[in-house]
N, C-alpha and C. Protein backbone atom coordinates (compact mmCIF):
# COMPACT_ATOMS: atom_id res chain seq x y z
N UNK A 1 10.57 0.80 6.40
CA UNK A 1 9.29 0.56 5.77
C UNK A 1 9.18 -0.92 5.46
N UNK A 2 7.80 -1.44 5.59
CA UNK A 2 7.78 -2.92 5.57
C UNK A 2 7.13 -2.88 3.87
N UNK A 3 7.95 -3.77 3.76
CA UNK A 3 7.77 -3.80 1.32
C UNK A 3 6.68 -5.12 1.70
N UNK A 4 5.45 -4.88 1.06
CA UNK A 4 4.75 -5.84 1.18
C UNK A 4 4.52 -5.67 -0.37
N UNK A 5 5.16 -5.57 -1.56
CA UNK A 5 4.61 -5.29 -2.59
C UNK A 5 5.28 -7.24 -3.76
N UNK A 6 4.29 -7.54 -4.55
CA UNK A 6 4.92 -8.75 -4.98
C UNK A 6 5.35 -8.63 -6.24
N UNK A 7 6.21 -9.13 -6.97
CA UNK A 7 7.09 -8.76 -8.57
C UNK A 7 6.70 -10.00 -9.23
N UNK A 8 6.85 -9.61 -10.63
CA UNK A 8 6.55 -10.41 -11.54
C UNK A 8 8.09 -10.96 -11.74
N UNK A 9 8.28 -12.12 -12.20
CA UNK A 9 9.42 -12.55 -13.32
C UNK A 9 10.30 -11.61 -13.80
N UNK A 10 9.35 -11.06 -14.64
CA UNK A 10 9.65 -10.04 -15.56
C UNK A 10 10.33 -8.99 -14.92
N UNK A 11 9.60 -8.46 -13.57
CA UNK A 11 10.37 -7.06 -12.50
C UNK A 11 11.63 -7.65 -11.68
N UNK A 12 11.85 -8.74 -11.73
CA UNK A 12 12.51 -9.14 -10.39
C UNK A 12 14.15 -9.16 -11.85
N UNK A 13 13.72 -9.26 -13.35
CA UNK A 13 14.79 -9.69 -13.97
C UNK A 13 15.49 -8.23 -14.00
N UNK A 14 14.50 -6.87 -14.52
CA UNK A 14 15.34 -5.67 -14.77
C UNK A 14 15.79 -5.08 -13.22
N UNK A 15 14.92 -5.33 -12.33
CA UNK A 15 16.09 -5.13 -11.22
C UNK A 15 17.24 -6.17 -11.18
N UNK A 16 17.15 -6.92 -11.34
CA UNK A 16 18.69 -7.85 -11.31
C UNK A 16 19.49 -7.71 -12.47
N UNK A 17 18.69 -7.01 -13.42
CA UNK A 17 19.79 -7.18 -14.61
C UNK A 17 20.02 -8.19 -15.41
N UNK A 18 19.29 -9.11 -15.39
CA UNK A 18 19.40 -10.76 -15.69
C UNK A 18 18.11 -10.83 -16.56
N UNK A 19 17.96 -12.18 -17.62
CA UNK A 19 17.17 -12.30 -18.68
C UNK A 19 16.07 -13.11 -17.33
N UNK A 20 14.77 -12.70 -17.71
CA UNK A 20 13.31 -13.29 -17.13
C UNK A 20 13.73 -14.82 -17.22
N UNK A 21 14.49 -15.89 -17.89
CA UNK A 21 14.78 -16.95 -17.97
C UNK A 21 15.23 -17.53 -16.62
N UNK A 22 16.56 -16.33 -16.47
CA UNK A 22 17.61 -16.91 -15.30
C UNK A 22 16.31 -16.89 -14.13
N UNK A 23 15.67 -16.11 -14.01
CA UNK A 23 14.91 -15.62 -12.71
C UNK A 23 14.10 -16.96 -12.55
N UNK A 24 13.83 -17.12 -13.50
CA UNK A 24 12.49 -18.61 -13.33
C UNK A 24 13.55 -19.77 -13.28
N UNK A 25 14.72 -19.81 -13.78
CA UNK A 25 15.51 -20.85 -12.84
C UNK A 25 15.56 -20.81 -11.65
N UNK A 26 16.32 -19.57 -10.96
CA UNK A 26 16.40 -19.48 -9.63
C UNK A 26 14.91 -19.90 -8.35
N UNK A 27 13.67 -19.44 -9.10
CA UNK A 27 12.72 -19.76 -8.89
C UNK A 27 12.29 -21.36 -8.68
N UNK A 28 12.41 -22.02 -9.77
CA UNK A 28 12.44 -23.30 -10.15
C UNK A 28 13.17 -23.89 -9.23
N UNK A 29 14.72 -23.63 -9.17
CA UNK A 29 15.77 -24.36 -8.15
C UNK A 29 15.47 -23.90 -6.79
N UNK A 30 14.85 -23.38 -6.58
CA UNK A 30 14.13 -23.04 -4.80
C UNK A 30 15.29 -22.18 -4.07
N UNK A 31 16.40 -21.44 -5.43
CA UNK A 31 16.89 -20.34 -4.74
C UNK A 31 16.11 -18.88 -4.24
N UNK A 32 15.28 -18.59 -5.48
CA UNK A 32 14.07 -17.76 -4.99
C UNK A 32 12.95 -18.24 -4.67
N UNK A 33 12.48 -18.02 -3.34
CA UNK A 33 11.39 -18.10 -2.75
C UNK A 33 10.24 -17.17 -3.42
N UNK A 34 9.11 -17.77 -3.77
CA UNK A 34 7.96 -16.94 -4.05
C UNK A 34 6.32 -18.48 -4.32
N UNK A 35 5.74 -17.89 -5.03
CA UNK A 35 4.63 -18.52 -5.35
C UNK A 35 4.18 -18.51 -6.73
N UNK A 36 3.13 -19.51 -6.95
CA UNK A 36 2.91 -19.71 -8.27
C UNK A 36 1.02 -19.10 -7.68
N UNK A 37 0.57 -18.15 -8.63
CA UNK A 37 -0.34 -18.23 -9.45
C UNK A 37 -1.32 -19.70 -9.57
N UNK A 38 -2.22 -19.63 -8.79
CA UNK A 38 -2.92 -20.54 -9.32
C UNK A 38 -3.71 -20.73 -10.24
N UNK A 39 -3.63 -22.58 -10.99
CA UNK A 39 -4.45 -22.10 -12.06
C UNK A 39 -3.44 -21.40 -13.27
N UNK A 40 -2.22 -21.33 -13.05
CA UNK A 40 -0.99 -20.71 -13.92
C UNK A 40 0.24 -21.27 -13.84
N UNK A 41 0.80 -20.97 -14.45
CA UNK A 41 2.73 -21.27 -14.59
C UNK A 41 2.99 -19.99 -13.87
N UNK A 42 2.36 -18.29 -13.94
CA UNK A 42 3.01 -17.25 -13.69
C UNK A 42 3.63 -17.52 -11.89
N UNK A 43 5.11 -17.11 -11.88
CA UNK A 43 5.32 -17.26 -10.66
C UNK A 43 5.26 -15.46 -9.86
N UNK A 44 5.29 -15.37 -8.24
CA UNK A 44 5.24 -14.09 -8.01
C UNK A 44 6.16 -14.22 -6.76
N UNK A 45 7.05 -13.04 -6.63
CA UNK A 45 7.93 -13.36 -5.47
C UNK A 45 8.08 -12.15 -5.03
N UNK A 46 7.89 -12.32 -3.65
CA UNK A 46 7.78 -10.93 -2.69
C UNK A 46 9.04 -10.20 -2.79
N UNK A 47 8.43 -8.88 -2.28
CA UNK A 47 9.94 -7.85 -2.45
C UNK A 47 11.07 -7.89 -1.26
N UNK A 48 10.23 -8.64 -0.03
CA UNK A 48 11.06 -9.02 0.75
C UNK A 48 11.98 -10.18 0.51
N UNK A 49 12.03 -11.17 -0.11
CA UNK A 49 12.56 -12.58 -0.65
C UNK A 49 13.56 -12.27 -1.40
N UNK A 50 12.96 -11.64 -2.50
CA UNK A 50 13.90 -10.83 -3.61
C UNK A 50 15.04 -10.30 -2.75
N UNK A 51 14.92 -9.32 -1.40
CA UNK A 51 15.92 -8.28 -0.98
C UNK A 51 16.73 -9.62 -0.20
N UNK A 52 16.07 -10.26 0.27
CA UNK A 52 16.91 -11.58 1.04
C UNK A 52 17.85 -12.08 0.00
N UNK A 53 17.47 -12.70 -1.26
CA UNK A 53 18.36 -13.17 -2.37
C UNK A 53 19.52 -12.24 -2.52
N UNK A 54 18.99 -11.18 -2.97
CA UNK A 54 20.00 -9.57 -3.86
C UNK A 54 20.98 -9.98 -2.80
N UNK A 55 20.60 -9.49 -1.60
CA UNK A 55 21.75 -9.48 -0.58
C UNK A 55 22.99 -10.58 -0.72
N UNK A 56 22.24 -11.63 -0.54
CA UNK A 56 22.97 -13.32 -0.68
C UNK A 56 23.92 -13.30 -1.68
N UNK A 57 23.53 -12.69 -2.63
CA UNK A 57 24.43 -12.96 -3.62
C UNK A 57 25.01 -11.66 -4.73
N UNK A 58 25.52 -10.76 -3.39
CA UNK A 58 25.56 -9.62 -3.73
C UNK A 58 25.14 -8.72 -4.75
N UNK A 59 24.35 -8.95 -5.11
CA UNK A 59 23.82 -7.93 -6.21
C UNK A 59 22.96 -6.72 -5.44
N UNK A 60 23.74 -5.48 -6.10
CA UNK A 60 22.51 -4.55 -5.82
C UNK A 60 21.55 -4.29 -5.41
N UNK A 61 20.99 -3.60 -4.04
CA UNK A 61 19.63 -3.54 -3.88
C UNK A 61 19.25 -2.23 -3.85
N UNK A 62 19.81 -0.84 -4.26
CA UNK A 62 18.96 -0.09 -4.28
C UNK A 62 17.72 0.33 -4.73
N UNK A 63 17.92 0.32 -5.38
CA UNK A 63 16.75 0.24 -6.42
C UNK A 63 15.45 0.10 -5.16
N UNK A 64 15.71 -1.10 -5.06
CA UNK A 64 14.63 -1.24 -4.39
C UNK A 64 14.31 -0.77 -2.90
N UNK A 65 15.08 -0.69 -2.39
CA UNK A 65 14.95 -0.20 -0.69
C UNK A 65 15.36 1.28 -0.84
N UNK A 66 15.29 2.54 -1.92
CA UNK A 66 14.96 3.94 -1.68
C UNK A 66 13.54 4.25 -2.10
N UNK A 67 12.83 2.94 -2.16
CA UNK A 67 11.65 3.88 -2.52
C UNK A 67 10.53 4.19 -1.36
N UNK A 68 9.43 5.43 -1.77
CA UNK A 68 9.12 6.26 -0.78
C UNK A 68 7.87 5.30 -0.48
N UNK A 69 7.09 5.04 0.36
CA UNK A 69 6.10 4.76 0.75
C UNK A 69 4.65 5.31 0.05
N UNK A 70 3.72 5.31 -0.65
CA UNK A 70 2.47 5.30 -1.24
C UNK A 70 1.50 5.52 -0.69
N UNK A 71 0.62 6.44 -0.22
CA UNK A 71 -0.17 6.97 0.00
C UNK A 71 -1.05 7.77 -0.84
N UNK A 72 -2.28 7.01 -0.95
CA UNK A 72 -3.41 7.90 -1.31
C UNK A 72 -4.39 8.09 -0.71
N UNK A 73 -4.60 9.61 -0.38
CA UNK A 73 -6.22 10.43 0.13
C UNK A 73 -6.93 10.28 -0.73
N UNK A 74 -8.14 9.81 0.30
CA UNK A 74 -9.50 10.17 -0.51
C UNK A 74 -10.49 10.47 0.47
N UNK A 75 -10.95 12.23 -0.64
CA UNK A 75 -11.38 13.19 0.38
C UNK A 75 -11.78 13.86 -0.44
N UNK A 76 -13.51 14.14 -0.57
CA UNK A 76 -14.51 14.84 -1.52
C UNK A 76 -13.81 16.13 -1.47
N UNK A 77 -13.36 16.90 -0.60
CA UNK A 77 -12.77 18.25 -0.20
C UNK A 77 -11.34 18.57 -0.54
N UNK A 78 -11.49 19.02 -1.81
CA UNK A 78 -10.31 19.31 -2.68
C UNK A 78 -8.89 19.98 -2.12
N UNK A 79 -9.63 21.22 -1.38
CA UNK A 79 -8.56 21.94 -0.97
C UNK A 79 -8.16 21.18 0.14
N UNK A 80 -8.64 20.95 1.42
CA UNK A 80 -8.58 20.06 2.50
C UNK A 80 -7.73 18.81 2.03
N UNK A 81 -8.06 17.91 1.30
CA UNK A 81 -6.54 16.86 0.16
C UNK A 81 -5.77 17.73 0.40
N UNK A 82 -5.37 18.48 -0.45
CA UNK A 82 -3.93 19.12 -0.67
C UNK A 82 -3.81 19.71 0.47
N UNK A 83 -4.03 20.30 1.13
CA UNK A 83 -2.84 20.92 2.41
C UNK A 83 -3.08 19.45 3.19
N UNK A 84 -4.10 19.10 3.51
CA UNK A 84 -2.80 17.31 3.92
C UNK A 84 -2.44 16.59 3.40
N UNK A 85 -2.50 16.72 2.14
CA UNK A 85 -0.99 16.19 1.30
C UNK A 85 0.19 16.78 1.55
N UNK A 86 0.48 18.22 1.57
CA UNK A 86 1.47 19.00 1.20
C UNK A 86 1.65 18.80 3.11
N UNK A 87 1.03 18.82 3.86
CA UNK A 87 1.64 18.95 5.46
C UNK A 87 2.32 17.13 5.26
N UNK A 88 1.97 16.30 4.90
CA UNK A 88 2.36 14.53 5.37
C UNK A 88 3.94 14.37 4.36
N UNK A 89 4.12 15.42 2.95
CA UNK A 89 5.02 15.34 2.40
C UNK A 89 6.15 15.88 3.23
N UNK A 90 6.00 16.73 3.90
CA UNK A 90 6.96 17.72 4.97
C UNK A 90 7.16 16.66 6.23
N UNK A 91 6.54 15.60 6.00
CA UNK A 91 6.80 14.83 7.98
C UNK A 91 7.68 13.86 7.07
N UNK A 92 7.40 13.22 5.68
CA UNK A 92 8.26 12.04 5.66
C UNK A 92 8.35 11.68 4.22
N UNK A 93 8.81 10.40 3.84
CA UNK A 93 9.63 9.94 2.24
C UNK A 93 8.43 9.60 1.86
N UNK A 94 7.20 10.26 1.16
CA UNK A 94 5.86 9.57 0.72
C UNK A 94 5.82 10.27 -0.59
N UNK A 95 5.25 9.16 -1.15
CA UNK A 95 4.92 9.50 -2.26
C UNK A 95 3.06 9.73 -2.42
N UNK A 96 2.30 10.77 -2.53
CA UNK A 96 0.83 11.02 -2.75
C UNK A 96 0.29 11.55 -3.86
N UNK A 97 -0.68 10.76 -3.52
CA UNK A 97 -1.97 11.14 -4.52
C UNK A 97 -3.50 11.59 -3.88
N UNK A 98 -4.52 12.21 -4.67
CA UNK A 98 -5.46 12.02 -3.78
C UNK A 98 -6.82 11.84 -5.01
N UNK A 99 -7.68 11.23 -4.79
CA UNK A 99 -8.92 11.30 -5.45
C UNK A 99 -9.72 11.86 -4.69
N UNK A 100 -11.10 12.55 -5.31
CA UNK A 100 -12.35 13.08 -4.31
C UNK A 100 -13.35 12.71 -4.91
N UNK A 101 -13.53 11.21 -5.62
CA UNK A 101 -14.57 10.75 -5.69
C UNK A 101 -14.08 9.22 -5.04
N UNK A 102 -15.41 8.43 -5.40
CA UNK A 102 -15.26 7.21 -5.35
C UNK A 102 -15.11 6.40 -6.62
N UNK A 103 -15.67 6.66 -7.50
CA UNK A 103 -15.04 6.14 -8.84
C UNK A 103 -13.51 6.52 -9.51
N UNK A 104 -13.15 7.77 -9.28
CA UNK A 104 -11.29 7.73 -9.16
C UNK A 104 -10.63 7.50 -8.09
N UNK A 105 -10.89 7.16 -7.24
CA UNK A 105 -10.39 6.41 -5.77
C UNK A 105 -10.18 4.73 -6.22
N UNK A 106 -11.21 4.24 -7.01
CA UNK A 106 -11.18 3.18 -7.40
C UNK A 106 -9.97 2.61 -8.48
N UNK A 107 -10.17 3.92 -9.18
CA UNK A 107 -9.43 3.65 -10.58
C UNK A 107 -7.69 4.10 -10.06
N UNK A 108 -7.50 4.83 -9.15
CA UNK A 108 -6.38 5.25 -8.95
C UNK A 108 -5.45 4.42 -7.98
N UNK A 109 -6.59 3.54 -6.79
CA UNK A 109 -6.03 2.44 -6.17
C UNK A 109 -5.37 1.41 -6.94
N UNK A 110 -6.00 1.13 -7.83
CA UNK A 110 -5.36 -0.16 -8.59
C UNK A 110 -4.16 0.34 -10.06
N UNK A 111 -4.13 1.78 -10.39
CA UNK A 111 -3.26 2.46 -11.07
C UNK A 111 -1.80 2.97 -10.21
N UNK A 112 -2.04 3.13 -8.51
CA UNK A 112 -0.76 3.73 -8.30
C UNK A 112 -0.69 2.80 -7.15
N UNK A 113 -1.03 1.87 -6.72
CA UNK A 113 -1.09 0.55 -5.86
C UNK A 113 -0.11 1.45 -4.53
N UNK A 114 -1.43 1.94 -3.98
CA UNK A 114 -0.52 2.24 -2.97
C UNK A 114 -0.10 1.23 -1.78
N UNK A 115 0.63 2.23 -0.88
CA UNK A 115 0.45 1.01 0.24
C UNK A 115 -0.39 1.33 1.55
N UNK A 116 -0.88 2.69 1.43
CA UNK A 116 -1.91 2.91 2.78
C UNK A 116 -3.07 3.96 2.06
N UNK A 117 -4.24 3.15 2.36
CA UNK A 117 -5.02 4.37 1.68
C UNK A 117 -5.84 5.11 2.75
N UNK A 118 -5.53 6.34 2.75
CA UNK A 118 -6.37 7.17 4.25
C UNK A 118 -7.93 7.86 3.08
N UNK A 119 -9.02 7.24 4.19
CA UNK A 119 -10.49 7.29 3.79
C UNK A 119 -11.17 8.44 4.71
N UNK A 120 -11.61 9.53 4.11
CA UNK A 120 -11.72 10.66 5.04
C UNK A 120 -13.53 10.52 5.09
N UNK A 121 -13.86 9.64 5.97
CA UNK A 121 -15.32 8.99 6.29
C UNK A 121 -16.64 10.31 6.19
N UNK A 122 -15.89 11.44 6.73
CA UNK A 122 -16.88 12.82 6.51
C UNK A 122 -17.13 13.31 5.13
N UNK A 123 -16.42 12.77 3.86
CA UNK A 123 -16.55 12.92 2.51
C UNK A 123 -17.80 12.60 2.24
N UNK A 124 -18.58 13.60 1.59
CA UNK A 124 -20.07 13.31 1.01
C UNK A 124 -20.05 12.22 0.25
N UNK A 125 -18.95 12.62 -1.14
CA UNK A 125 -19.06 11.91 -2.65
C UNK A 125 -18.60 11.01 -2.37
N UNK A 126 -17.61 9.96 -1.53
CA UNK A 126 -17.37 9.01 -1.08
C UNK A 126 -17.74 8.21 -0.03
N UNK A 127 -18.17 7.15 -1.23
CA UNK A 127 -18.97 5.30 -0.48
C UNK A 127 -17.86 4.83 0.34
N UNK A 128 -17.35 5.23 1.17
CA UNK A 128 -16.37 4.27 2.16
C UNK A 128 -16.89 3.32 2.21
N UNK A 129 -17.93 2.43 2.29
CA UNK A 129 -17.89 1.22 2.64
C UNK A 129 -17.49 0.36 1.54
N UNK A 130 -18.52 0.65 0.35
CA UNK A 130 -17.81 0.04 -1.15
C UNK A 130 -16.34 -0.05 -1.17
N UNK A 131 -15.80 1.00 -1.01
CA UNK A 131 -14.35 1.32 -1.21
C UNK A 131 -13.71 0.41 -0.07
N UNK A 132 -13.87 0.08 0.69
CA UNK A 132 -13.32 -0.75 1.74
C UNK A 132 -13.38 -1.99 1.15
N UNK A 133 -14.83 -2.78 0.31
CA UNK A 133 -15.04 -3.81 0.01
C UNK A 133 -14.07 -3.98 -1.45
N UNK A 134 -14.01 -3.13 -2.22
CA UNK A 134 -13.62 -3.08 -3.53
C UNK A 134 -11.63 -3.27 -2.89
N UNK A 135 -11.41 -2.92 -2.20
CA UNK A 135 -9.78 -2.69 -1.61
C UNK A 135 -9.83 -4.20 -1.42
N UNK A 136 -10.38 -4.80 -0.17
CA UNK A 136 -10.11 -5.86 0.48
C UNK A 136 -10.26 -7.43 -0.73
N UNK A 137 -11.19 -6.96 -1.69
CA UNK A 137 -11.78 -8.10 -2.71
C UNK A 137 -10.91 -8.22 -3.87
N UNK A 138 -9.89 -6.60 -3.96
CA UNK A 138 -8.84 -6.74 -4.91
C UNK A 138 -7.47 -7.35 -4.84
N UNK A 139 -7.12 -8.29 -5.52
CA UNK A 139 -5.84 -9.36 -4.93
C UNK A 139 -4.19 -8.23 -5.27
N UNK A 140 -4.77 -7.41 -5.82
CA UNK A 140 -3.94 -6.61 -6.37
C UNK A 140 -3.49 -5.10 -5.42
N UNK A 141 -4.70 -5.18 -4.44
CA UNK A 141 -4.48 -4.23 -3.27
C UNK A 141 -4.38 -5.31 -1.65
N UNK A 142 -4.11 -6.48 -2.05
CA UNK A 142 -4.73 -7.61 -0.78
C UNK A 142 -3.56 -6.97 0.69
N UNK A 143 -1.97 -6.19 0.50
CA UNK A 143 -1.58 -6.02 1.32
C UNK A 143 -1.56 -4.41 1.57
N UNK A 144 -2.68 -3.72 1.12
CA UNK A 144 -2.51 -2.22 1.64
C UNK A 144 -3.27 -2.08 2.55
N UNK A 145 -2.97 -1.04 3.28
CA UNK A 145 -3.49 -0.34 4.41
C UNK A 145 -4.45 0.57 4.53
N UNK A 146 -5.78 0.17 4.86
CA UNK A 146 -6.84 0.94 4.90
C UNK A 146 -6.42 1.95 6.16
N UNK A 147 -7.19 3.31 6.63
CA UNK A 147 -7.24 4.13 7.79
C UNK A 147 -8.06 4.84 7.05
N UNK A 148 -9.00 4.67 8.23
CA UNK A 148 -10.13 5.40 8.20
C UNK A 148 -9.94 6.62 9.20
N UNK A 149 -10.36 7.88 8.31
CA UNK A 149 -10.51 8.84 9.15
C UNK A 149 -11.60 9.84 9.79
N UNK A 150 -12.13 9.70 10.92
CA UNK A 150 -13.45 10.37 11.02
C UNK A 150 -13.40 10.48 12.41
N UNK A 151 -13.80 12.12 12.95
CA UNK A 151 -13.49 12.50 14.15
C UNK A 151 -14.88 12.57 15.20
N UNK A 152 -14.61 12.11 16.74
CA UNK A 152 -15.70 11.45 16.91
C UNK A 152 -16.60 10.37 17.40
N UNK A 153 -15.55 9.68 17.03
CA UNK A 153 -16.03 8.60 17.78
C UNK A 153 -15.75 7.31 17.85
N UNK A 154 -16.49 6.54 19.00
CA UNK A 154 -16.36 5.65 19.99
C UNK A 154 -15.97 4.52 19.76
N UNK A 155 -15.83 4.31 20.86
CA UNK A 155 -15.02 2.44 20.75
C UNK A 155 -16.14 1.24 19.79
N UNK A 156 -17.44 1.57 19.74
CA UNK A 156 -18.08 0.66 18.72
C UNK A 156 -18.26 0.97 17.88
N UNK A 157 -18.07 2.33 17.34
CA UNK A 157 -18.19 2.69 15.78
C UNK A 157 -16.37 2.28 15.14
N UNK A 158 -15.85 2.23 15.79
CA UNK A 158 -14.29 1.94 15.68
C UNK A 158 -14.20 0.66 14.99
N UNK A 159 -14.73 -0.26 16.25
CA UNK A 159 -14.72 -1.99 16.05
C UNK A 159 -15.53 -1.84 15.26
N UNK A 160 -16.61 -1.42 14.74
CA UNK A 160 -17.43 -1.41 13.62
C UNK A 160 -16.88 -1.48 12.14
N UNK A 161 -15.96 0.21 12.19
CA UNK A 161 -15.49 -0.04 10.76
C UNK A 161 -14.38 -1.11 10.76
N UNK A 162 -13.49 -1.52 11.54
CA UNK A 162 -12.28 -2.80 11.42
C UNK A 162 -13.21 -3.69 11.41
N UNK A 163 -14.63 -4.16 11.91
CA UNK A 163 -15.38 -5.21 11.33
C UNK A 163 -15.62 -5.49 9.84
N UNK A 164 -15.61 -4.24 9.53
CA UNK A 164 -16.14 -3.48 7.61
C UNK A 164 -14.82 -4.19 6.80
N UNK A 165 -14.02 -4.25 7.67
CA UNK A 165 -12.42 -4.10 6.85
C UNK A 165 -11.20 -3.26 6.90
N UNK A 166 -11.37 -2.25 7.39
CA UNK A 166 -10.59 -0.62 8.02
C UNK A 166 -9.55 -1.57 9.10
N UNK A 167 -8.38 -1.26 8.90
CA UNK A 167 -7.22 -1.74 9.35
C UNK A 167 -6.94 -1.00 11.00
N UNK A 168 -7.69 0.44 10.39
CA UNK A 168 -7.04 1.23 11.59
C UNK A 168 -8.20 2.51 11.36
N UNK A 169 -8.56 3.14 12.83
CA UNK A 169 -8.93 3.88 12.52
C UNK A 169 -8.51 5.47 13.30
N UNK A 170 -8.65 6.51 12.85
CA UNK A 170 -7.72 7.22 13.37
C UNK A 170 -9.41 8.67 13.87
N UNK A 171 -9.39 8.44 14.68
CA UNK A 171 -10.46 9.37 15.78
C UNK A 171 -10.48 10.76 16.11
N UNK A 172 -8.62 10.94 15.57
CA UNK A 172 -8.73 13.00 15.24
C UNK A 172 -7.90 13.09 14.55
N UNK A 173 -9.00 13.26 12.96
CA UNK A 173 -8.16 13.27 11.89
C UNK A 173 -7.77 14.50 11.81
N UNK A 174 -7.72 15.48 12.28
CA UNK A 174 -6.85 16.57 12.48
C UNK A 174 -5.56 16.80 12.96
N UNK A 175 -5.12 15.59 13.37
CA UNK A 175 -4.43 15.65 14.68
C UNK A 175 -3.27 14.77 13.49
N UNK A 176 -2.05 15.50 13.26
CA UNK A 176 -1.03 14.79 11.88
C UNK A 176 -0.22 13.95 12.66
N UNK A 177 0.10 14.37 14.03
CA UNK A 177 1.07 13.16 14.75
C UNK A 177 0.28 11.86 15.01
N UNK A 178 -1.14 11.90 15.30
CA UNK A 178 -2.11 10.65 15.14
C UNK A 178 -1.82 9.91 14.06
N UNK A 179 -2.12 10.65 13.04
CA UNK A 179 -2.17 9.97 11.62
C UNK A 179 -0.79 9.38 10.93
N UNK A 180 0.38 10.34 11.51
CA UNK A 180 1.41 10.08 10.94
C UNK A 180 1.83 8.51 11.83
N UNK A 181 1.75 8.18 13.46
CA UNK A 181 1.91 7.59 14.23
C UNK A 181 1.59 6.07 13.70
N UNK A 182 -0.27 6.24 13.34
CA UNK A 182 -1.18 5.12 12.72
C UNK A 182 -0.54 4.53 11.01
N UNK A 183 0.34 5.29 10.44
CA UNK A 183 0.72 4.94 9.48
C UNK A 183 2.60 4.66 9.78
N UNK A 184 3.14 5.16 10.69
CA UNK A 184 4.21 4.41 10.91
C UNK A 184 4.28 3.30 11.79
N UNK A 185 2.88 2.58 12.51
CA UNK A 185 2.49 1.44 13.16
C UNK A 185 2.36 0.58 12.36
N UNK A 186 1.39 0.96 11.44
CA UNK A 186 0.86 0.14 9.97
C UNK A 186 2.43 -0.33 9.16
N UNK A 187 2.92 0.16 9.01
CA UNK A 187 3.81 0.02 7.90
C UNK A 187 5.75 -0.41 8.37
N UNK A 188 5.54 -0.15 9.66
CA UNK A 188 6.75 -0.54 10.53
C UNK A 188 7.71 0.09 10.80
N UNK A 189 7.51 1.28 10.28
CA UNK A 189 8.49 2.44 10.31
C UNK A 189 9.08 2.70 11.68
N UNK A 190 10.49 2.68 11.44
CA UNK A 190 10.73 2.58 12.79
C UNK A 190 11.27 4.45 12.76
């Protein structure tokens, strides 16, 4: 799984075990690679950098490399969510959620920060397009994975929604080896 997720100071110290001090040294001395916050002192350092360091200098990395991958549905159709939730938990290490509106789709993206959010485009109660704009405009979702799902159709409604912002779009959302395929492309799963 590719960790595109970024840590605070503060996260990078209780995984290491070390006071938030030492971390902003290492930071400071250009042993940890990351970025500053603009407009701030706050520094932020990817989870990949972090696992490069841990390694270097042997410390522990579980913690961080067992965790499951993040996925949230959003899909007006309650029951339809859950049995493809409960079928995508049976293919692999995910962790899910699902909303069936667009106002808890909103609130739950930026509460459980996933890392791929599948948009089931045939949902009445859900604004996919907002929700595409609200994902891509949030710095806090800037590396998750949109997939759009809607069965159907063509090569310009396709390039259409990846024009919108949709990372990927998946053309038979029925079809779980499609979907599962489009999210182990997305995410690097080998």
């Amino acid at each position: 799984m590719r960790k595109k997720e970024v840590l605070t100071t503060g996260q990078v110290a209780q995984l290491c075990n070390v006071a938030p001090r030492t971390v902003t040294k290492w930071f400071d001395s250009g042993r940890l690679g990351g970025y500053r916050i603009p407009g701030s002192k706050d520094r932020r350092i990817p989870q990949t950098e972090l696992i490069r360091f841990m390694k270097a200098h042997d410390i522990p990395t579980g913690e961080l490399e067992k965790g499951k991958l993040r996925i949230l549905i959003i899909d007006s159709r309650t029951e339809y969510a859950r049995r493809f939730s409960d079928q995508l938990r049976t293919q692999g290490s995910f962790e899910i959620q699902c909303a069936h509106n667009s106002f808890d789709a909103g609130l739950m993206a930026l509460k459980f920060s996933p890392n791929i959010i599948l948009i089931d485009l045939m949902s009445r109660e859900i604004d996919s397009g907002s929700l595409c704009g609200h994902v891509r405009g949030c710095e806090d979702l800037a590396d998750c994975t949109l997939i759009a799902l809607a069965g159907g159709l063509g090569p310009k409604e396709t390039a259409a929604l990846q024009s919108q912002g949709f990372d990927t779009v998946v053309t038979e959302p029925e079809n779980m080896n499609a979907i599962l395929s489009c999210i182990q492309q997305s995410c690097n799963i080998l």
